[in-house]
C-alpha atoms as a PDB file:
ATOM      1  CA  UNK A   1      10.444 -15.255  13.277  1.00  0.00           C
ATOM      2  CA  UNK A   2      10.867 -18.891  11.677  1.00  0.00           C
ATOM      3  CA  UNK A   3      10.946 -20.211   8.502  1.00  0.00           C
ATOM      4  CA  UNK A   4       7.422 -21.584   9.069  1.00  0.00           C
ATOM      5  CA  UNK A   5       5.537 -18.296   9.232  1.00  0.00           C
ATOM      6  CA  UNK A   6       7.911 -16.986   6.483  1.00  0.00           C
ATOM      7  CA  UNK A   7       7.234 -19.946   4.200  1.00  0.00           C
ATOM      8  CA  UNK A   8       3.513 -19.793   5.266  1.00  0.00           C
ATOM      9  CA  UNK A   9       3.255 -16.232   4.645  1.00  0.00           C
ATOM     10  CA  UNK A  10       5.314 -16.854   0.798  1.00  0.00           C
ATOM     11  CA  UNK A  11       2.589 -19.262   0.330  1.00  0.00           C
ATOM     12  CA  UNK A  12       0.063 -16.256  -0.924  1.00  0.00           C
ATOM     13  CA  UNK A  13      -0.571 -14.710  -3.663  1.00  0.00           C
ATOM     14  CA  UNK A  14      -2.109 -11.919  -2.490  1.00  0.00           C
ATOM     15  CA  UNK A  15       1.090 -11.358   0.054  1.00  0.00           C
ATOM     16  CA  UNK A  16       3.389 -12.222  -2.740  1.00  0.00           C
ATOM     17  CA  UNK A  17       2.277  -9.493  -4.456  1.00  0.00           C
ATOM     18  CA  UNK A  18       2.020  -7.046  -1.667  1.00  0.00           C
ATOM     19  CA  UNK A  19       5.450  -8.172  -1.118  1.00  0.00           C
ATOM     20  CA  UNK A  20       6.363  -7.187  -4.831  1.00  0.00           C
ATOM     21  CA  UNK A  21       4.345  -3.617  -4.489  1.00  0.00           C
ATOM     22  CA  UNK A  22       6.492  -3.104  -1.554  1.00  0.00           C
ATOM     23  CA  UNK A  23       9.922  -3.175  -3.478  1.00  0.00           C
ATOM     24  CA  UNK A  24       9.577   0.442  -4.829  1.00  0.00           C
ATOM     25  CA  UNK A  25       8.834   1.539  -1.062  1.00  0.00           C
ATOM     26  CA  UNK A  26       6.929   2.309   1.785  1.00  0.00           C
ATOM     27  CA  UNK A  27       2.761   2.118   1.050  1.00  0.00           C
ATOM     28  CA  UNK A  28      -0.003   2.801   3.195  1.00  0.00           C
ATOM     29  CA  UNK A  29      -2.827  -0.184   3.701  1.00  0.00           C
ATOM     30  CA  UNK A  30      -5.042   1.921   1.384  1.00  0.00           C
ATOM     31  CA  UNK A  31      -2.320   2.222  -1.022  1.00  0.00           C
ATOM     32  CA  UNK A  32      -1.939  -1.341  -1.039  1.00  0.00           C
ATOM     33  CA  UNK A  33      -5.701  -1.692  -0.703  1.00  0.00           C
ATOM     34  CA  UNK A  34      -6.494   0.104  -3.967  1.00  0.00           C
ATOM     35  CA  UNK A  35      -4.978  -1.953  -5.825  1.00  0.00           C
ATOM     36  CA  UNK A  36      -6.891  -5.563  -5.031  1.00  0.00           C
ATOM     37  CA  UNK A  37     -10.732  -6.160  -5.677  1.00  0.00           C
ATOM     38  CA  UNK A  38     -10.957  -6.809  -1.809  1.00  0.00           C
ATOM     39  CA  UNK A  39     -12.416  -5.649   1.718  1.00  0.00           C
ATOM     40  CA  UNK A  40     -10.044  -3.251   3.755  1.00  0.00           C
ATOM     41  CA  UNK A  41     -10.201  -6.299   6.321  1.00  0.00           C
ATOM     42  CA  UNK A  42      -8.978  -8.456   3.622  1.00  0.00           C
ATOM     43  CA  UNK A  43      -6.338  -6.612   3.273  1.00  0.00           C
ATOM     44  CA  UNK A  44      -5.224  -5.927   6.889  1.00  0.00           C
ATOM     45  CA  UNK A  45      -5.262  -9.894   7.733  1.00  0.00           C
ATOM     46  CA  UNK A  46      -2.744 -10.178   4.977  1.00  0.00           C
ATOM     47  CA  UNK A  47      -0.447  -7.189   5.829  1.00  0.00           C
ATOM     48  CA  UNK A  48      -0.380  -8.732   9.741  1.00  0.00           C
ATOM     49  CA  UNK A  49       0.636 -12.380   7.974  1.00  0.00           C
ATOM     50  CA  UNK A  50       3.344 -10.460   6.809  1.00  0.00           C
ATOM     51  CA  UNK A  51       3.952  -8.586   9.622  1.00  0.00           C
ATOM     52  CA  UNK A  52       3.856 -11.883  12.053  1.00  0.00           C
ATOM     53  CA  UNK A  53       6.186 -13.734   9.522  1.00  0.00           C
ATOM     54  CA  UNK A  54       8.523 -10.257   9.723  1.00  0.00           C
ATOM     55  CA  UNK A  55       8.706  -9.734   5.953  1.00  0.00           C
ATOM     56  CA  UNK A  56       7.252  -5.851   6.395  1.00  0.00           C
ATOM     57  CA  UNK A  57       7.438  -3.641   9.343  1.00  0.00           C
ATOM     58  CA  UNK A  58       4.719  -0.977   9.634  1.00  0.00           C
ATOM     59  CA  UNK A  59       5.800   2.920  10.636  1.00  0.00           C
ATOM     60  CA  UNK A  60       3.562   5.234  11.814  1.00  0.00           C
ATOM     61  CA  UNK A  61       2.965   8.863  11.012  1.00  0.00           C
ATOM     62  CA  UNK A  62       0.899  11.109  11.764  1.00  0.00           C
ATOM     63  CA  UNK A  63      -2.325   8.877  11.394  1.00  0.00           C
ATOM     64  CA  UNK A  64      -1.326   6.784   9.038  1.00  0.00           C
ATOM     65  CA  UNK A  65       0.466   3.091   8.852  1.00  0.00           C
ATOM     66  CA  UNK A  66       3.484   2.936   6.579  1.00  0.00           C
ATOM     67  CA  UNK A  67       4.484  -0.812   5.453  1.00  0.00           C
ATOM     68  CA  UNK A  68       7.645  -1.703   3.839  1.00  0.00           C
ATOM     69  CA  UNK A  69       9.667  -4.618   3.372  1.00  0.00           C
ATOM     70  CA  UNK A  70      12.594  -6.081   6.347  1.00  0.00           C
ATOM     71  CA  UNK A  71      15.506  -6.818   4.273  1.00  0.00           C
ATOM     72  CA  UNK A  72      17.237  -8.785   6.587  1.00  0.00           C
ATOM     73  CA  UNK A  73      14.690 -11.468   6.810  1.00  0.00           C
ATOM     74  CA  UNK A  74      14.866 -11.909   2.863  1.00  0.00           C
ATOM     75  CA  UNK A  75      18.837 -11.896   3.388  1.00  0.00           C
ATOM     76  CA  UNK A  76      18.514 -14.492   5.665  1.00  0.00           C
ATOM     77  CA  UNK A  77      15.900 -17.032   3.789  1.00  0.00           C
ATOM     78  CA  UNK A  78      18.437 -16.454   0.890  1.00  0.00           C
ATOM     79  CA  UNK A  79      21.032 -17.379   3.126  1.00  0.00           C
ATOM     80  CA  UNK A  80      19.640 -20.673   4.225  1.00  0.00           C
ATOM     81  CA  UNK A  81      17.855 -21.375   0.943  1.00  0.00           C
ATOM     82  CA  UNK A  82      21.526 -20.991  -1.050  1.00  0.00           C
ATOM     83  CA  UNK A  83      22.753 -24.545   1.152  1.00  0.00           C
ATOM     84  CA  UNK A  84      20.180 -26.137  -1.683  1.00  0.00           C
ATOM     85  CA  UNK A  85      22.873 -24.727  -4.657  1.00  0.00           C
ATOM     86  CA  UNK A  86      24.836 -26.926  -6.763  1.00  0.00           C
ATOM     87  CA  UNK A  87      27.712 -28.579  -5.920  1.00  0.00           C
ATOM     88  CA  UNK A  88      31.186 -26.327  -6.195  1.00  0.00           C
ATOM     89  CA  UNK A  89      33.432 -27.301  -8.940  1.00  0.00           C
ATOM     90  CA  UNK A  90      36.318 -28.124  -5.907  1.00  0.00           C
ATOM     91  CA  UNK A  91      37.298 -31.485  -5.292  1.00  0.00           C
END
């Protein structure tokens, strides 16, 4: 994973929101699916952005496809992107 995928992948709309559906937990691609006015390939190119810039990981059961969102790769853009702060009051 680098920040180019990760910034490409933030770059969507469509992801963004997927992204923001995936804060109350794990969804299945027709979960996620019902919710857009788009094709179930539609949908599946954006969840494997996502998936190639590690922002979701997928879990299988049964025959289904669980998404939901890695933490630690928000942690760590939120890491990097807090070097951009303002200046500490110490001198």
């Amino acid at each position: 994973m680098g920040f180019q995928e990760t910034f490409k992948a933030l770059a969507d709309p469509v992801r963004r929101e997927i992204l923001i559906m995936l804060r109350e937990g794990q969804m299945s691609a027709g979960e996620i699916g019902s919710r857009f006015d788009m094709t179930g390939a539609t949908i599946s190119y954006h969840l494997s952005q996502l998936k190639k810039a590690g922002l979701i990981t997928e879990n299988r059961k049964k025959n289904f496809i669980y998404y939901e969102l890695n933490a630690s790769v928000f942690e760590e853009v939120m890491l990097w992107l807090s070097q951009f702060g303002g200046k500490s009051d110490e001198t």
